[in-house]
PDB file of N, CA and C in Angstrom:
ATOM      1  N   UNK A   1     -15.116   9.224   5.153  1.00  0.00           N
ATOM      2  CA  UNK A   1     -14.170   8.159   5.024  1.00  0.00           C
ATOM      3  C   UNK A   1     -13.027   8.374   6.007  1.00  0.00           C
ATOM      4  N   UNK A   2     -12.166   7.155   6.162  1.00  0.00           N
ATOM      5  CA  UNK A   2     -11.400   7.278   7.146  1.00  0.00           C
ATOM      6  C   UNK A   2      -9.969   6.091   6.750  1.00  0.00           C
ATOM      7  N   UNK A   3      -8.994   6.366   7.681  1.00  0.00           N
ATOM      8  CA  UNK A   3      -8.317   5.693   7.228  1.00  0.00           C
ATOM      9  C   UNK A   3      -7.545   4.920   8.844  1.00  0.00           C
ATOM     10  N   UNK A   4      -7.159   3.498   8.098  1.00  0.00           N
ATOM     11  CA  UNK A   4      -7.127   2.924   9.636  1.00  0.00           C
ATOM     12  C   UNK A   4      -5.598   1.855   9.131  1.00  0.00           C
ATOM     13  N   UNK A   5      -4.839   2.209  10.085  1.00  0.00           N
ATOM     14  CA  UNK A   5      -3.523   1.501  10.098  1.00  0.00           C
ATOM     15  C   UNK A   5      -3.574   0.214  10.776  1.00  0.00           C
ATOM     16  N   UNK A   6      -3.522  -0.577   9.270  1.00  0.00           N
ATOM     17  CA  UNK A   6      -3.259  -2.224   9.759  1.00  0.00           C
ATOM     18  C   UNK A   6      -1.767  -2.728   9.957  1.00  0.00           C
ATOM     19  N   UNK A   7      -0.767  -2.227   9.325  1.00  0.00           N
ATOM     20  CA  UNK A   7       0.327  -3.016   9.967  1.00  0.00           C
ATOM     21  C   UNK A   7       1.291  -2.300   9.148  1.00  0.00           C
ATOM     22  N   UNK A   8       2.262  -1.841  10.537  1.00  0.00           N
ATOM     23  CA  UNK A   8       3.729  -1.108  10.003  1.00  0.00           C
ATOM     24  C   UNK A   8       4.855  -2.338  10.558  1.00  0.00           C
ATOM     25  N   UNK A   9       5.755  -2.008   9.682  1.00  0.00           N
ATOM     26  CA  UNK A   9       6.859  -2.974   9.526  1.00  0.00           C
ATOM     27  C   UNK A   9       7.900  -1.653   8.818  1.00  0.00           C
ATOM     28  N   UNK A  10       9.107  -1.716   9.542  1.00  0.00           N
ATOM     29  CA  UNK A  10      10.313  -1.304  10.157  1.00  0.00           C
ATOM     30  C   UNK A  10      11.377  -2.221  10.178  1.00  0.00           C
ATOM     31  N   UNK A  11      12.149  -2.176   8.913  1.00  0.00           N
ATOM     32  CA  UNK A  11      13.317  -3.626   9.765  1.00  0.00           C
ATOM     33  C   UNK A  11      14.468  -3.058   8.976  1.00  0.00           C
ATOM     34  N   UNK A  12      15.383  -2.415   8.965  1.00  0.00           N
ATOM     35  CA  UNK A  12      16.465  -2.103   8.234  1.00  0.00           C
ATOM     36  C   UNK A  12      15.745  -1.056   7.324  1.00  0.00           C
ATOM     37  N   UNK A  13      16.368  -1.261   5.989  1.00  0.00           N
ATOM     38  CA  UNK A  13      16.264  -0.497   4.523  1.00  0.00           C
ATOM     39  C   UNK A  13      14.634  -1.033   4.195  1.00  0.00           C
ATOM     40  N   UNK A  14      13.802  -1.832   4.916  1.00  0.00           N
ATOM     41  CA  UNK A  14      12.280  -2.019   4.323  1.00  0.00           C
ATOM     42  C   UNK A  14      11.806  -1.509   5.547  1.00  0.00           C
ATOM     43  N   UNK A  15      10.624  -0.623   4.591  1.00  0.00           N
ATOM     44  CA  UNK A  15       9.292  -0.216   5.557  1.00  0.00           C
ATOM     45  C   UNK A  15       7.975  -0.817   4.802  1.00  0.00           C
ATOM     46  N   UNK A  16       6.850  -1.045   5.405  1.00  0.00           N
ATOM     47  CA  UNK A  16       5.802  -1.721   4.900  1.00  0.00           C
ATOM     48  C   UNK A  16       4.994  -1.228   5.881  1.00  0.00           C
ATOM     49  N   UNK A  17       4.102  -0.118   5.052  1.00  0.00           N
ATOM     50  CA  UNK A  17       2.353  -0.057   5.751  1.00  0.00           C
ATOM     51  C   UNK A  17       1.830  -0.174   4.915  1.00  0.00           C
ATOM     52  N   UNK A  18       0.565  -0.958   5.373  1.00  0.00           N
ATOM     53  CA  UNK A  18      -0.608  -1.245   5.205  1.00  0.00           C
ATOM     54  C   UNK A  18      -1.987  -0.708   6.116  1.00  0.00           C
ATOM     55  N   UNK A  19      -2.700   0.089   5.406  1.00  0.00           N
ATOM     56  CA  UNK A  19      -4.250   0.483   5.748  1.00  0.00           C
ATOM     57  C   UNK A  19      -5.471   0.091   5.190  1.00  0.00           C
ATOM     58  N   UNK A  20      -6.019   0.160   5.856  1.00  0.00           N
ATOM     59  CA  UNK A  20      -7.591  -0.014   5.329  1.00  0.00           C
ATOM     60  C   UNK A  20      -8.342   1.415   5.087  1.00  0.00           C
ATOM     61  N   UNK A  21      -8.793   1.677   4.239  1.00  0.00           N
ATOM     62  CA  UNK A  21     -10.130   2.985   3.696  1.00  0.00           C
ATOM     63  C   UNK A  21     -11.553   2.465   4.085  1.00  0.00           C
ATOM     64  N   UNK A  22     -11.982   3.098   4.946  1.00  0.00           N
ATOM     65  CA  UNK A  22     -13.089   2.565   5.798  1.00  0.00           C
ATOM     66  C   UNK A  22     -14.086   3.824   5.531  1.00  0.00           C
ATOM     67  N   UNK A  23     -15.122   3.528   5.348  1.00  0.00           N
ATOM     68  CA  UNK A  23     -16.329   4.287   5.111  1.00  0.00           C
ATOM     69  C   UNK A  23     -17.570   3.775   6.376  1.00  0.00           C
ATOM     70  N   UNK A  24     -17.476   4.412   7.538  1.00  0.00           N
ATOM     71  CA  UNK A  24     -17.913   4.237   8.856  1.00  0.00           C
ATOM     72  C   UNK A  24     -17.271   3.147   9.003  1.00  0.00           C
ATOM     73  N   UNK A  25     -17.953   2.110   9.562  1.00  0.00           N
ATOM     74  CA  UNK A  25     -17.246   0.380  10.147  1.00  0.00           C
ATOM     75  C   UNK A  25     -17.198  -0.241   8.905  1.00  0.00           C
ATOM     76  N   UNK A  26     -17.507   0.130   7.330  1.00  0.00           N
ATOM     77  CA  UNK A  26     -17.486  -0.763   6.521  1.00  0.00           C
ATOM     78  C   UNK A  26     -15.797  -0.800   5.870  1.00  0.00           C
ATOM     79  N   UNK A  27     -15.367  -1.609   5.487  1.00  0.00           N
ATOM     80  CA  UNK A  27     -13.411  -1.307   4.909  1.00  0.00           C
ATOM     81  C   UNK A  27     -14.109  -1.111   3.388  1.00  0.00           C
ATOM     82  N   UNK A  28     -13.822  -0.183   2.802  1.00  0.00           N
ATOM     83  CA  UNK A  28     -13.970  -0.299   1.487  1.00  0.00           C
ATOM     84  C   UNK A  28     -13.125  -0.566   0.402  1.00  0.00           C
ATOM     85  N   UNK A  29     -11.600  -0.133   0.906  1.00  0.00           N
ATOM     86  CA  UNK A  29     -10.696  -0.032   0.291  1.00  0.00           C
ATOM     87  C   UNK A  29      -9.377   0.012   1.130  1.00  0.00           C
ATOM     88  N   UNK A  30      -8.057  -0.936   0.360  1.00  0.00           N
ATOM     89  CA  UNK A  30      -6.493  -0.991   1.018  1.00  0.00           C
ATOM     90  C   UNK A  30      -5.708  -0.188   0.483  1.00  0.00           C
ATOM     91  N   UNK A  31      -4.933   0.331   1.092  1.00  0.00           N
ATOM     92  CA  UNK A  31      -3.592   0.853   0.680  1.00  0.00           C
ATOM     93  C   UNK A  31      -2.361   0.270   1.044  1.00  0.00           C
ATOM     94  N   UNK A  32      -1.598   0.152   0.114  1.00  0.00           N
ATOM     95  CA  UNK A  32      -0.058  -0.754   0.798  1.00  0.00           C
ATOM     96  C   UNK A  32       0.863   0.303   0.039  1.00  0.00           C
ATOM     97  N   UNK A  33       2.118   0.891   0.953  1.00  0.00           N
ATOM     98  CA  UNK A  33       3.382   1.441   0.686  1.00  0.00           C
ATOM     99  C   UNK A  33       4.649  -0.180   0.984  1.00  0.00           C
ATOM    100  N   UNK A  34       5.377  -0.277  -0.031  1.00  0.00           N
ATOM    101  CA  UNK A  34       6.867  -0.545   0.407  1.00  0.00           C
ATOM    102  C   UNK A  34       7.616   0.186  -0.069  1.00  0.00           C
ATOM    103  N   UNK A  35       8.375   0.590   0.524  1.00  0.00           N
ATOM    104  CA  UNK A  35      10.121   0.923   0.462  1.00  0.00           C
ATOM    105  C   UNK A  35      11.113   0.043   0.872  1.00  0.00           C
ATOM    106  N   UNK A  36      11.964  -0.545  -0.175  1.00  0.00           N
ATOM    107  CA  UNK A  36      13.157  -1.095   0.112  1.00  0.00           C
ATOM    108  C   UNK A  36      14.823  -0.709  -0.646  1.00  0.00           C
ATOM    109  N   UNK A  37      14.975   0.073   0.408  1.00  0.00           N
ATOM    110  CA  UNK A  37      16.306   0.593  -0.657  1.00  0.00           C
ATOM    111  C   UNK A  37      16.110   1.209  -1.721  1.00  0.00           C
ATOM    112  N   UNK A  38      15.864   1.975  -3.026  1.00  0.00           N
ATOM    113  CA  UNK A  38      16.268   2.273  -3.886  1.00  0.00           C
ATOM    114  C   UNK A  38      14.659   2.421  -4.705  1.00  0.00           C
ATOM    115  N   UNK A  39      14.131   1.177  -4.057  1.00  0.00           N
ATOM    116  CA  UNK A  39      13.039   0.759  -5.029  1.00  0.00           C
ATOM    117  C   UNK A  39      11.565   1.516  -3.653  1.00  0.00           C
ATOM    118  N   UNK A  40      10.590   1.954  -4.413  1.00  0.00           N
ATOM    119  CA  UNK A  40       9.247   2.068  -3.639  1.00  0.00           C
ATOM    120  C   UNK A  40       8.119   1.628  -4.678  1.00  0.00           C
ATOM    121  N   UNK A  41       6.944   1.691  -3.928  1.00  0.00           N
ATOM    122  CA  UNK A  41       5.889   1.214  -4.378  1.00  0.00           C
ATOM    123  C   UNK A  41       4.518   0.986  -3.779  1.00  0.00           C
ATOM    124  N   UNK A  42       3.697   1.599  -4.472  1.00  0.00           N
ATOM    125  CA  UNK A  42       2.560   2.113  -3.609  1.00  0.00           C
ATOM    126  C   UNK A  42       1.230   1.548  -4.601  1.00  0.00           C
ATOM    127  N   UNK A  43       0.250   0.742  -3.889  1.00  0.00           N
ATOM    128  CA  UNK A  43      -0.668   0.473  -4.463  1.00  0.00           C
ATOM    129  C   UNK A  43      -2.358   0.957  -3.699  1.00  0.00           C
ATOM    130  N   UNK A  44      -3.119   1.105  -4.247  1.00  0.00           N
ATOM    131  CA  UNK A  44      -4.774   1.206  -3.461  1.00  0.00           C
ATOM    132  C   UNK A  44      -5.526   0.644  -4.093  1.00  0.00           C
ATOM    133  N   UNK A  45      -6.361  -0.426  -3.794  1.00  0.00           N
ATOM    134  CA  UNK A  45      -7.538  -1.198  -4.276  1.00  0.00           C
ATOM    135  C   UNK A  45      -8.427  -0.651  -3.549  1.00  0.00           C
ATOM    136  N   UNK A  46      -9.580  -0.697  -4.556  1.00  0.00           N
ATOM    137  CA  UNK A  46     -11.120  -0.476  -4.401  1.00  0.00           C
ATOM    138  C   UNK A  46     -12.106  -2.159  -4.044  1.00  0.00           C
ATOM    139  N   UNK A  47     -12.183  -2.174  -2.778  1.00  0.00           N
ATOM    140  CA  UNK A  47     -12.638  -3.442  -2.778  1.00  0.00           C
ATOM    141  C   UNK A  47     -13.958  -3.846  -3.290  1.00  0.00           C
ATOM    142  N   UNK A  48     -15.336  -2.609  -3.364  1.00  0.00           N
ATOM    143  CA  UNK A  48     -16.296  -3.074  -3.792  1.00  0.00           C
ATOM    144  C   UNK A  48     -16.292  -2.722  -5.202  1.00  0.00           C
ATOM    145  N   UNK A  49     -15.627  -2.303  -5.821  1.00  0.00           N
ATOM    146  CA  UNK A  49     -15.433  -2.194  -7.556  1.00  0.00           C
ATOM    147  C   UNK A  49     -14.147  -3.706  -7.735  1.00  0.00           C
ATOM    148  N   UNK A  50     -13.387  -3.905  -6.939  1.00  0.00           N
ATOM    149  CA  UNK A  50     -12.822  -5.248  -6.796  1.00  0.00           C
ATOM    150  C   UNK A  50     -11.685  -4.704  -7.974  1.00  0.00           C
ATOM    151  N   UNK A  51     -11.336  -3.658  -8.223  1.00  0.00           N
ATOM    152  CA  UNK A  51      -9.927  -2.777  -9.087  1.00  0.00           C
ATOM    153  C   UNK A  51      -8.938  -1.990  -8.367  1.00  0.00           C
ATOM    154  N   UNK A  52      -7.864  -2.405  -8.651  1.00  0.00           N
ATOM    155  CA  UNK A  52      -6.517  -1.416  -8.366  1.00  0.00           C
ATOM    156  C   UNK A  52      -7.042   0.001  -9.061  1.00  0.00           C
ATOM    157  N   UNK A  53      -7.130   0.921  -7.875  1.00  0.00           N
ATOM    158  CA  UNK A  53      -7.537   1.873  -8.580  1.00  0.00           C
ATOM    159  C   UNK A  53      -5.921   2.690  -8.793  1.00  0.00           C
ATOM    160  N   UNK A  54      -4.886   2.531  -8.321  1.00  0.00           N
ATOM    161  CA  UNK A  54      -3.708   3.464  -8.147  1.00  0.00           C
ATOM    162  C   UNK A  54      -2.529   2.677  -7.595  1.00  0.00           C
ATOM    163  N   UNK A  55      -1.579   2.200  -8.634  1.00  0.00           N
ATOM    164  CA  UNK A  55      -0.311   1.492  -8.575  1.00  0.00           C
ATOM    165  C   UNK A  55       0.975   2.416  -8.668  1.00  0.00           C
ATOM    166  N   UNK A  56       2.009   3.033  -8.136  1.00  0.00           N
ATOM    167  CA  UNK A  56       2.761   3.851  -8.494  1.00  0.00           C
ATOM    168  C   UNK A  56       4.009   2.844  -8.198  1.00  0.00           C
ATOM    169  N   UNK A  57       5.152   2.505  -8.811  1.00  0.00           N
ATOM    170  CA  UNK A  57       6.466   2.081  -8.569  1.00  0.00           C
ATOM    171  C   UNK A  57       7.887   2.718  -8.683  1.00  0.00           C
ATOM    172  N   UNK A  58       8.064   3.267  -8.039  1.00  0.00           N
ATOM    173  CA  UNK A  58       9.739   3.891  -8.170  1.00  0.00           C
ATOM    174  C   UNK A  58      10.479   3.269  -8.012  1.00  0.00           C
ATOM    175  N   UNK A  59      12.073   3.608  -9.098  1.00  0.00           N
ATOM    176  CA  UNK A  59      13.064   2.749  -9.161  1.00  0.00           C
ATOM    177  C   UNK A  59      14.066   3.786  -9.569  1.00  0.00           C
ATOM    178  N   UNK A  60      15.459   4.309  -8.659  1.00  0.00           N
ATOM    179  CA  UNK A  60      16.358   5.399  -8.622  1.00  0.00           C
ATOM    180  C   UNK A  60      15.641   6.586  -8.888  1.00  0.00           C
ATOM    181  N   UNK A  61      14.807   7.048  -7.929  1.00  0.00           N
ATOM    182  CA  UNK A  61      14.172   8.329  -8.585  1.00  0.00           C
ATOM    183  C   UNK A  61      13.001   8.703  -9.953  1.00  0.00           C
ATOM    184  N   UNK A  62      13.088   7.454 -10.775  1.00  0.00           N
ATOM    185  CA  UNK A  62      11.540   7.396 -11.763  1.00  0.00           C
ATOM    186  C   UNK A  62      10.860   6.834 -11.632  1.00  0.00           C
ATOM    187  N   UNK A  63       9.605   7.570 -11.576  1.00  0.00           N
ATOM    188  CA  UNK A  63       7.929   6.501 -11.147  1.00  0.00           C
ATOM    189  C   UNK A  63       7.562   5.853 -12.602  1.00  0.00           C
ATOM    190  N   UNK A  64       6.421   5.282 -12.259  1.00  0.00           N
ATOM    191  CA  UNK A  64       5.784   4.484 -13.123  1.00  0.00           C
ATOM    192  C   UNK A  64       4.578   4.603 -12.530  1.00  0.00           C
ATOM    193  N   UNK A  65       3.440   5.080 -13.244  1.00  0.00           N
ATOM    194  CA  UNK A  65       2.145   5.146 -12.543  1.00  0.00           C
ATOM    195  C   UNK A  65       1.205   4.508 -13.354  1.00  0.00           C
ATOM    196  N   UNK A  66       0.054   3.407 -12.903  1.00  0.00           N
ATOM    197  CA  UNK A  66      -1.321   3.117 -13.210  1.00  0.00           C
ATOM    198  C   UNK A  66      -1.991   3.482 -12.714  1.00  0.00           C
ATOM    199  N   UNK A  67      -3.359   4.227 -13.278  1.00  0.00           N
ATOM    200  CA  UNK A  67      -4.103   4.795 -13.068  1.00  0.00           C
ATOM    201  C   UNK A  67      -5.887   3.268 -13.413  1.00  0.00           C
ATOM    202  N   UNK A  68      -6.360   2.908 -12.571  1.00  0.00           N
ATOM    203  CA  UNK A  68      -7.154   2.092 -13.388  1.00  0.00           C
ATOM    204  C   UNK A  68      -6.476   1.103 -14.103  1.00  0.00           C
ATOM    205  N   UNK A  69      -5.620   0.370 -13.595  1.00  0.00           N
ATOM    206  CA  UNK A  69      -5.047  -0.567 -14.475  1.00  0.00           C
ATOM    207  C   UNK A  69      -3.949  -0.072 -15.552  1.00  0.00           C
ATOM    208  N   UNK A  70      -4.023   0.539 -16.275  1.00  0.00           N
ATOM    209  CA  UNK A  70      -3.095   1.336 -17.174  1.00  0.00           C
ATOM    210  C   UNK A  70      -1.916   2.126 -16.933  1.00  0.00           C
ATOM    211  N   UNK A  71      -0.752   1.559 -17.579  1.00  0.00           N
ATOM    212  CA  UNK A  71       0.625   2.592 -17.041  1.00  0.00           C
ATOM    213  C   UNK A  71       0.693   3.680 -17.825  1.00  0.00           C
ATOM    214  N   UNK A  72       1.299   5.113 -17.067  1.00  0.00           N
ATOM    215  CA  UNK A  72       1.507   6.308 -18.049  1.00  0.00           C
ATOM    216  C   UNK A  72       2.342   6.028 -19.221  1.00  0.00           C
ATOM    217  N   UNK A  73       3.312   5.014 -18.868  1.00  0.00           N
ATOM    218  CA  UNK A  73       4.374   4.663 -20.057  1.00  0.00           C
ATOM    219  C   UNK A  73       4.812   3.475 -19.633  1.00  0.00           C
ATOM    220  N   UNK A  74       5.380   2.838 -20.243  1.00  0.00           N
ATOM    221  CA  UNK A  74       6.118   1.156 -20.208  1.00  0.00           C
ATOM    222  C   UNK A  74       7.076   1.442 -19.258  1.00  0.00           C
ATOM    223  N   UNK A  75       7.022   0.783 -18.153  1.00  0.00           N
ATOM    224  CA  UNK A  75       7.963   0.652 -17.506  1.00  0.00           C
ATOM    225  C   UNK A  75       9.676  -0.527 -17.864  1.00  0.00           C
ATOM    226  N   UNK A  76      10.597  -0.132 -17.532  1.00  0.00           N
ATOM    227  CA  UNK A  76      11.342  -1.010 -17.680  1.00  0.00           C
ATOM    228  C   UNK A  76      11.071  -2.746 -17.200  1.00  0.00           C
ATOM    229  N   UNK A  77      11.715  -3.695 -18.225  1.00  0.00           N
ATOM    230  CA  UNK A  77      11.338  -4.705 -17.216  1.00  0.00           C
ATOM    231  C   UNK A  77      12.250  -4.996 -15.742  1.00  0.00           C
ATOM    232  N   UNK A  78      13.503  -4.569 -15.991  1.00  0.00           N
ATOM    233  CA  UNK A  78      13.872  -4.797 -14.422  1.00  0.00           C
ATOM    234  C   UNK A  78      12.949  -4.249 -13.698  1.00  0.00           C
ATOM    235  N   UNK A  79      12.008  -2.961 -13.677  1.00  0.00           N
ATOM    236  CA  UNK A  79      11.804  -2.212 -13.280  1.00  0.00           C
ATOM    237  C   UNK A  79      10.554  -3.498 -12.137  1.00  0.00           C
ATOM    238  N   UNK A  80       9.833  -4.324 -13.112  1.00  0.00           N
ATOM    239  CA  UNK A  80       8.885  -5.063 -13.515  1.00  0.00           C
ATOM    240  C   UNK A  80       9.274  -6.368 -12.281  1.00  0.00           C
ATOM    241  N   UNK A  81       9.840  -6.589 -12.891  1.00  0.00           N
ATOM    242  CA  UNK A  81      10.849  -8.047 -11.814  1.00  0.00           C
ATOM    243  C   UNK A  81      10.972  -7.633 -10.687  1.00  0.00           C
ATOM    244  N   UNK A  82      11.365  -6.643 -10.104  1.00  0.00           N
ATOM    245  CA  UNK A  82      11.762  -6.132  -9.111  1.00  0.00           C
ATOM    246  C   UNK A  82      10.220  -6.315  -8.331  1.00  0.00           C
ATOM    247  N   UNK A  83       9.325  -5.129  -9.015  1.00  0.00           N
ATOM    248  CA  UNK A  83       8.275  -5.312  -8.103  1.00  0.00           C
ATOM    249  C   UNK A  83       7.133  -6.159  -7.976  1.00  0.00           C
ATOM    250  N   UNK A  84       7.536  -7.446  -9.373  1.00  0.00           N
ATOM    251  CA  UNK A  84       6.618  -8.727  -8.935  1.00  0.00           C
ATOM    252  C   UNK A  84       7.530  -9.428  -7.421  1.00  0.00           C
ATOM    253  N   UNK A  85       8.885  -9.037  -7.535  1.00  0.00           N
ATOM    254  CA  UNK A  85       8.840 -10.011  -6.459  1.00  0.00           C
ATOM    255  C   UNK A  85       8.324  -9.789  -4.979  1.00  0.00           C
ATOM    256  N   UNK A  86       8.286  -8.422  -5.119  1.00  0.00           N
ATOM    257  CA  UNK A  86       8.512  -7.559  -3.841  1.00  0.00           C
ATOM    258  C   UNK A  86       6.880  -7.958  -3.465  1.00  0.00           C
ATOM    259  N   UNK A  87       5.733  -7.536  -4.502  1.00  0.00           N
ATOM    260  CA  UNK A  87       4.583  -7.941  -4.954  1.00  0.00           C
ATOM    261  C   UNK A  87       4.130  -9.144  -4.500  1.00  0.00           C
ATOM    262  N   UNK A  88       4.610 -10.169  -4.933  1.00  0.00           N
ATOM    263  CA  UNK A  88       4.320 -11.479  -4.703  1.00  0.00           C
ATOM    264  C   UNK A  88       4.279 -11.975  -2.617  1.00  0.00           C
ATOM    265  N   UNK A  89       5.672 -11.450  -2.330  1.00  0.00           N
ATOM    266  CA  UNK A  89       5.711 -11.424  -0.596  1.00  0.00           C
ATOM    267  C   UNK A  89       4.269 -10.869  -0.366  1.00  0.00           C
ATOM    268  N   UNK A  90       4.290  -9.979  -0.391  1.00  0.00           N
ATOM    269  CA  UNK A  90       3.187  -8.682   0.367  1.00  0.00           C
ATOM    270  C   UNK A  90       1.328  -9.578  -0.388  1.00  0.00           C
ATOM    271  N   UNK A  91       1.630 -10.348  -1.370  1.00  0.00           N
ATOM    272  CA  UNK A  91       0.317 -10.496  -1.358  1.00  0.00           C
ATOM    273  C   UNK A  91      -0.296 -11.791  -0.844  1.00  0.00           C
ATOM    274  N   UNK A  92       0.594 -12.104   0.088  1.00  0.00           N
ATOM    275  CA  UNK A  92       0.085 -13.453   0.813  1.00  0.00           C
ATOM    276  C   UNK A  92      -0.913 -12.552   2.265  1.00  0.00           C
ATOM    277  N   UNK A  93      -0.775 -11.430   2.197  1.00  0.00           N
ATOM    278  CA  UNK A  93      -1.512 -10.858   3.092  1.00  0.00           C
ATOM    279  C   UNK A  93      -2.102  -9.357   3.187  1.00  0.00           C
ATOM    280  N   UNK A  94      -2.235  -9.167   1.401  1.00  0.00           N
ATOM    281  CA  UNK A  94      -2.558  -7.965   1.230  1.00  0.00           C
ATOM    282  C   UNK A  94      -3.444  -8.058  -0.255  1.00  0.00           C
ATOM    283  N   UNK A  95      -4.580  -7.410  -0.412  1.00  0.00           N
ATOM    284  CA  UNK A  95      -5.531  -7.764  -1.488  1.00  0.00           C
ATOM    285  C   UNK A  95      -5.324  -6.425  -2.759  1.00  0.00           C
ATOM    286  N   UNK A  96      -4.644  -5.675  -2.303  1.00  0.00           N
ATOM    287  CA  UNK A  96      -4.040  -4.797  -2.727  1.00  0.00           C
ATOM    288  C   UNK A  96      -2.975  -4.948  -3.431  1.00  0.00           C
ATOM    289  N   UNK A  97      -1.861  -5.882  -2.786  1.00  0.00           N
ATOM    290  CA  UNK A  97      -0.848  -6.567  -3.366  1.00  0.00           C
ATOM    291  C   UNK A  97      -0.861  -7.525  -4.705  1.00  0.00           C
ATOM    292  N   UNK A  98      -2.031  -8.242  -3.826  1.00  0.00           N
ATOM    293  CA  UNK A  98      -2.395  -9.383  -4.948  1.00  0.00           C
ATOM    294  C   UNK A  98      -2.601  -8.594  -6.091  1.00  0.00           C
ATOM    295  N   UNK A  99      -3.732  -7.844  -6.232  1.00  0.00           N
ATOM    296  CA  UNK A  99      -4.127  -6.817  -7.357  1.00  0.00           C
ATOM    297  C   UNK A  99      -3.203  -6.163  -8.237  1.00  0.00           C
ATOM    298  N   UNK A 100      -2.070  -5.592  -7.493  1.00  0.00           N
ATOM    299  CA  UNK A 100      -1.056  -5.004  -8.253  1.00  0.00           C
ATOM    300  C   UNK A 100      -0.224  -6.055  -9.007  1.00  0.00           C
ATOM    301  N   UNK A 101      -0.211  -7.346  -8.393  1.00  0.00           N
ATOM    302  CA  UNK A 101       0.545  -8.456  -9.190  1.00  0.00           C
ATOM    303  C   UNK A 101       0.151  -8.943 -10.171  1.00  0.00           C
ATOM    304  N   UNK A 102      -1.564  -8.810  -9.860  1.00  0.00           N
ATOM    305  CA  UNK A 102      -2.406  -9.223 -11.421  1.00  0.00           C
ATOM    306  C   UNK A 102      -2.627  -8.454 -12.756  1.00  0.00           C
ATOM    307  N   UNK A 103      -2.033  -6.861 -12.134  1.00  0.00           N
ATOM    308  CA  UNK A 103      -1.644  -5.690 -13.585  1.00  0.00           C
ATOM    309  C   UNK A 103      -0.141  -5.893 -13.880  1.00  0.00           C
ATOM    310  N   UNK A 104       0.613  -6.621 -12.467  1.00  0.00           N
ATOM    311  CA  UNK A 104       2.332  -6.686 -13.721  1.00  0.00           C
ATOM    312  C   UNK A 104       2.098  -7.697 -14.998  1.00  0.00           C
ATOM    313  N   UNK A 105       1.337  -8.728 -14.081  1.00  0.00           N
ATOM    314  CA  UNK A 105       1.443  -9.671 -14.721  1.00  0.00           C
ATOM    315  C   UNK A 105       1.650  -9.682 -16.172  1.00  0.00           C
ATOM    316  N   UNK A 106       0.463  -8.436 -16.984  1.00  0.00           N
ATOM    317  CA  UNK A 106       0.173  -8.247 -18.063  1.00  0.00           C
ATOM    318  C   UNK A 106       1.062  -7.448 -19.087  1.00  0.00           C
ATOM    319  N   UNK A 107       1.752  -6.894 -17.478  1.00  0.00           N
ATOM    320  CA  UNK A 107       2.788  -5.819 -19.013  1.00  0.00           C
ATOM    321  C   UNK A 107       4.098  -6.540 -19.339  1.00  0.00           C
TER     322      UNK A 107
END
């Protein structure tokens, strides 16, 4: 497996990469990091199982992790708001994104 950088973004207090998990020429799987100020957030979808396999969100220093869909503990809802919105941007061009928006959705 391999890993292949689709798009860094640099603009002030936000950074945004995005990769692809490639298994020879096939993409099997995305990864998306943001950082903006205060807040981060890191997701990886499995594209041929079609599941977020690994959502992590930080907010002042405490994560929040899904593992398979499932959080270790309830996250706050600001915590929640924050990264549907951030979520919502990033998934007009990230399947990874989208994915992570379809597990806030629920909590």
């Amino acid at each position: 497996m391999s890993e292949e950088l689709a798009l860094l973004i640099r603009r002030g207090m936000l950074l945004i990469k995005k990769t692809y998990i490639k298994k020879g020429e096939v993409v099997i799987g995305e990864y998306i990091f943001v950082k903006r100020g205060l807040f981060e957030a890191e997701a990886e979808y499995d594209i041929e199982e079609g599941v977020l396999y690994y959502l992590q969100i930080c907010w002042l220093g405490r994560c929040y992790v899904w593992y398979n869909e499932e959080p270790d503990r309830a996250p706050p809802p600001l915590v929640v708001k924050r990264a549907r919105k951030i979520f919502r941007e990033l998934s007009k061009f990230s399947v990874a994104a989208n994915a992570a928006l379809r597990v806030l959705a629920s909590v």
